[in-house]
Protein backbone atom coordinates (compact mmCIF):
# COMPACT_ATOMS: atom_id res chain seq x y z
CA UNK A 1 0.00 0.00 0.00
CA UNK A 2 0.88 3.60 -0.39
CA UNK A 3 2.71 5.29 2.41
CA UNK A 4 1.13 8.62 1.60
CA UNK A 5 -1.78 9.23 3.89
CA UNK A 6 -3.09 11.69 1.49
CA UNK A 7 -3.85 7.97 -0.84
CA UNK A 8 -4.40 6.27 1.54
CA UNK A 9 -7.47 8.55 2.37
CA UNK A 10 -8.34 8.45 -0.96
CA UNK A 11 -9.00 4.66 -1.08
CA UNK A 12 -10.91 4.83 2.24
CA UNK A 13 -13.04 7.53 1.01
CA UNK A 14 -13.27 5.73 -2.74
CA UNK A 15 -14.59 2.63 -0.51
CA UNK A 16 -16.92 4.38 1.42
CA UNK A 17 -18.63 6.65 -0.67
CA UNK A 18 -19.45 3.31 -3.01
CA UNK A 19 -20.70 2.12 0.33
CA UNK A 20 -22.70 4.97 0.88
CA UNK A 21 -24.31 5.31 -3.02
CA UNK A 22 -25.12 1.27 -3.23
CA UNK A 23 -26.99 1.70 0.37
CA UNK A 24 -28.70 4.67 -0.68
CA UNK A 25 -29.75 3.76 -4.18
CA UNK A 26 -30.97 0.25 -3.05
CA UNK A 27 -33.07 2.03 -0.45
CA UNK A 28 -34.56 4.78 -2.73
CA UNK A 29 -35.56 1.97 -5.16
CA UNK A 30 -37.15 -0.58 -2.52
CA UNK A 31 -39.15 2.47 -0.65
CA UNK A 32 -40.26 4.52 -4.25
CA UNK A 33 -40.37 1.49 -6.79
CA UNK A 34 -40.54 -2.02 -5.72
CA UNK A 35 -42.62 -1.20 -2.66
CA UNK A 36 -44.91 0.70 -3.30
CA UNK A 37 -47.49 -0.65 -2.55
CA UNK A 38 -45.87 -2.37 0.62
CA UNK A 39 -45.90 -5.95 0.21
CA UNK A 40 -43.70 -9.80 0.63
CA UNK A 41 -41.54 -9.96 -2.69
CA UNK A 42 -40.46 -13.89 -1.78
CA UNK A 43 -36.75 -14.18 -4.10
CA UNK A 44 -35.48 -17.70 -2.83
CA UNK A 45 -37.12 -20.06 0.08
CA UNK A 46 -35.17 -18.13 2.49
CA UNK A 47 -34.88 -15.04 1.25
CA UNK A 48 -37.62 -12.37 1.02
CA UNK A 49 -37.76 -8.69 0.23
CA UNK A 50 -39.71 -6.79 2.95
CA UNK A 51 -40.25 -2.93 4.05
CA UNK A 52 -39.31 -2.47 7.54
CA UNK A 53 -38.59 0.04 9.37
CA UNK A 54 -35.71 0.40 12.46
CA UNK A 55 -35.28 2.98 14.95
CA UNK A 56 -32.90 1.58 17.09
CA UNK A 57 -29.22 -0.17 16.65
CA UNK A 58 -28.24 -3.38 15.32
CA UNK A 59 -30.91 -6.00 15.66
CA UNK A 60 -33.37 -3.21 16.83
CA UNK A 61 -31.22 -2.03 19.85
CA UNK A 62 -31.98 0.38 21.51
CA UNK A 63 -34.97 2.18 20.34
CA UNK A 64 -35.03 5.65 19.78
CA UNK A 65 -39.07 6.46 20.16
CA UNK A 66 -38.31 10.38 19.45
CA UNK A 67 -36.71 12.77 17.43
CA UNK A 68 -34.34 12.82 20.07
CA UNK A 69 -33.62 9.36 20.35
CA UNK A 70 -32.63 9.17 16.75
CA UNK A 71 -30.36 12.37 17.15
CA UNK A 72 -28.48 10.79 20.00
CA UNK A 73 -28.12 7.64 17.94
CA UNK A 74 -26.75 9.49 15.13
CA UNK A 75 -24.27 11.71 17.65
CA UNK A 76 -23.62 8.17 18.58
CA UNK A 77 -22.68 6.87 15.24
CA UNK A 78 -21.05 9.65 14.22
CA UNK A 79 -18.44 9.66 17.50
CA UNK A 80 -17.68 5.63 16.66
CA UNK A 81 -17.23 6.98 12.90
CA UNK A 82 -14.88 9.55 13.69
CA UNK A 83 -12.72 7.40 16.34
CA UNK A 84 -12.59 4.80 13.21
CA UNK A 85 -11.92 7.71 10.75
CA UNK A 86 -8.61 8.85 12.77
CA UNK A 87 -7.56 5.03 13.78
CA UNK A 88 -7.84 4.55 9.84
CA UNK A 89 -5.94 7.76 8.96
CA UNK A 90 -2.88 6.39 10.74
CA UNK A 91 -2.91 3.03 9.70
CA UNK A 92 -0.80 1.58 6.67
CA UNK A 93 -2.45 -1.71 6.31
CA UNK A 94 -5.04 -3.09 3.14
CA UNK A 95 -6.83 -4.71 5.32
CA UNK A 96 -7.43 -2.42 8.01
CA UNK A 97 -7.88 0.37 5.82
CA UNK A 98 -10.55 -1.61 3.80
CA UNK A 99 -12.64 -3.01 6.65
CA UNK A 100 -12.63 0.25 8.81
CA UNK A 101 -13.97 2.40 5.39
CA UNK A 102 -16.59 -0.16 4.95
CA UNK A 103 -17.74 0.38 8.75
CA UNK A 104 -17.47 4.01 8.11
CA UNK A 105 -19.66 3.47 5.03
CA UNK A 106 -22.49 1.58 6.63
CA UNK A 107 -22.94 3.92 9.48
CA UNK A 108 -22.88 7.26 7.14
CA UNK A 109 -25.60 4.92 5.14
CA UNK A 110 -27.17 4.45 8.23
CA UNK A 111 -26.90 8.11 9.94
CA UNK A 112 -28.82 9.64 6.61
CA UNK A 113 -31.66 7.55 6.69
CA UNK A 114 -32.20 8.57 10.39
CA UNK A 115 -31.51 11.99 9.53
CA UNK A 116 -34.02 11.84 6.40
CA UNK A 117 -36.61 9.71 8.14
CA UNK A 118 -35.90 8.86 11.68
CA UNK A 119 -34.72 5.27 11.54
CA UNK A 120 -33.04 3.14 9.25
CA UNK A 121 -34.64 1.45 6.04
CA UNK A 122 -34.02 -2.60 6.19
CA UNK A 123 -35.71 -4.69 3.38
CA UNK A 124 -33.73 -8.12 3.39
CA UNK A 125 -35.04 -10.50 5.26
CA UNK A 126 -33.66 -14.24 5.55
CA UNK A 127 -35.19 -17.05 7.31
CA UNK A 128 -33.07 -18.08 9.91
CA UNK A 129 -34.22 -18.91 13.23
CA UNK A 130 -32.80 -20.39 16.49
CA UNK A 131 -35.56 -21.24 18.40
CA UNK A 132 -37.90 -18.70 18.54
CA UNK A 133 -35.85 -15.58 17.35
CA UNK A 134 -35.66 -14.42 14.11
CA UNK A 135 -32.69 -12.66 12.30
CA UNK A 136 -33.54 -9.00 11.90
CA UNK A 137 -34.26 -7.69 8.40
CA UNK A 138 -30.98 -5.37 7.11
CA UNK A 139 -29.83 -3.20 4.34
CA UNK A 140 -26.72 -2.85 2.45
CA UNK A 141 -25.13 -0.72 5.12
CA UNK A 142 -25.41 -2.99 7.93
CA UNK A 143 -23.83 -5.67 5.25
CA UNK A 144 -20.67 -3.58 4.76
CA UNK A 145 -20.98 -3.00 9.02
CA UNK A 146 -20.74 -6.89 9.69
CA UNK A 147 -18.19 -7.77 6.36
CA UNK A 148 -16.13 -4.94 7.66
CA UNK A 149 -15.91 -6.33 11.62
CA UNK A 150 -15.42 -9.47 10.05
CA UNK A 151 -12.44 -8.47 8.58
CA UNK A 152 -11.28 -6.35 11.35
CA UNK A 153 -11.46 -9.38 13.54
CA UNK A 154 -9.80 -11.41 11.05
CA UNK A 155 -6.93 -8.61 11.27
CA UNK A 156 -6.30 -8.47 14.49
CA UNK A 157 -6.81 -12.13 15.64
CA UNK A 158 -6.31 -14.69 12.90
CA UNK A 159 -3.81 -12.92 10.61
CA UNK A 160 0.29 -12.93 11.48
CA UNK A 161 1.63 -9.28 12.63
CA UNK A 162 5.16 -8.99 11.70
């Protein structure tokens, strides 16, 4: 990789903003085309496309049931993004760099639909249960969230530091 942070910044930003446009277009085009009117759209036997609606965190966390609920979860989001942001300026590795933009990515995908609507857009839904919970619905962002912890974890506990 590039020693110059000034690239290095570029790539992140590249990354996320790609992020950021898939989430966003997939969103407009569930909520103004493919559901509207609201309904099922079943794709595979364990995959549907639904129209729900989240106001907390991950897996409907913590609930924000007012306008100020949502603001502190965005304050929220955007004080892990920035920690992430500086921890990802100073860091020289693909990896890193790649899985901390695509967590930056998810929750800026995430922050504007609470600031645009007050929670977060989630239309796939797969059918996996253990027992009687269900896996949450989720969206593109909280995709590149998880894929980019994955690979955070898979940086710092499976992969060989020199």
């Amino acid at each position: 990789m590039t020693s110059s942070p000034y690239m290095r910044l570029f790539y992140a930003c590249l990354i996320a903003f790609l992020i950021i446009g898939v989430d966003q277009a997939t969103k407009a085009w569930i909520l103004y085309d493919v559901m509207n009117p609201p309904t099922v759209l079943p794709l595979l036997p364990f995959l549907d496309i639904i129209l729900t609606w989240n106001a907390g965190v991950g897996f409907g966390l913590l609930k924000a049931h007012s306008s100020w609920g949502a603001f502190a979860l965005v304050g929220m989001a955007v004080g892990i993004s920035s920690v992430l942001g500086v921890w990802l300026w100073r860091t020289t590795d693909r990896l890193l760099l790649i899985s901390l933009s695509m967590i930056i990515g998810g929750a800026i995908g995430n922050i504007i639909d609470r600031l645009r609507f007050g929670a977060v857009l989630d239309f796939i839904y797969v059918h996996l249960y253990i027992g009687s919970y269900h896996f949450p619905a989720f969206n593109v962002a909280d995709s590149a969230i998880t894929v980019g912890a994955c690979l955070l974890l898979l940086d710092n506990y499976v992969r060989k530091k020199p």
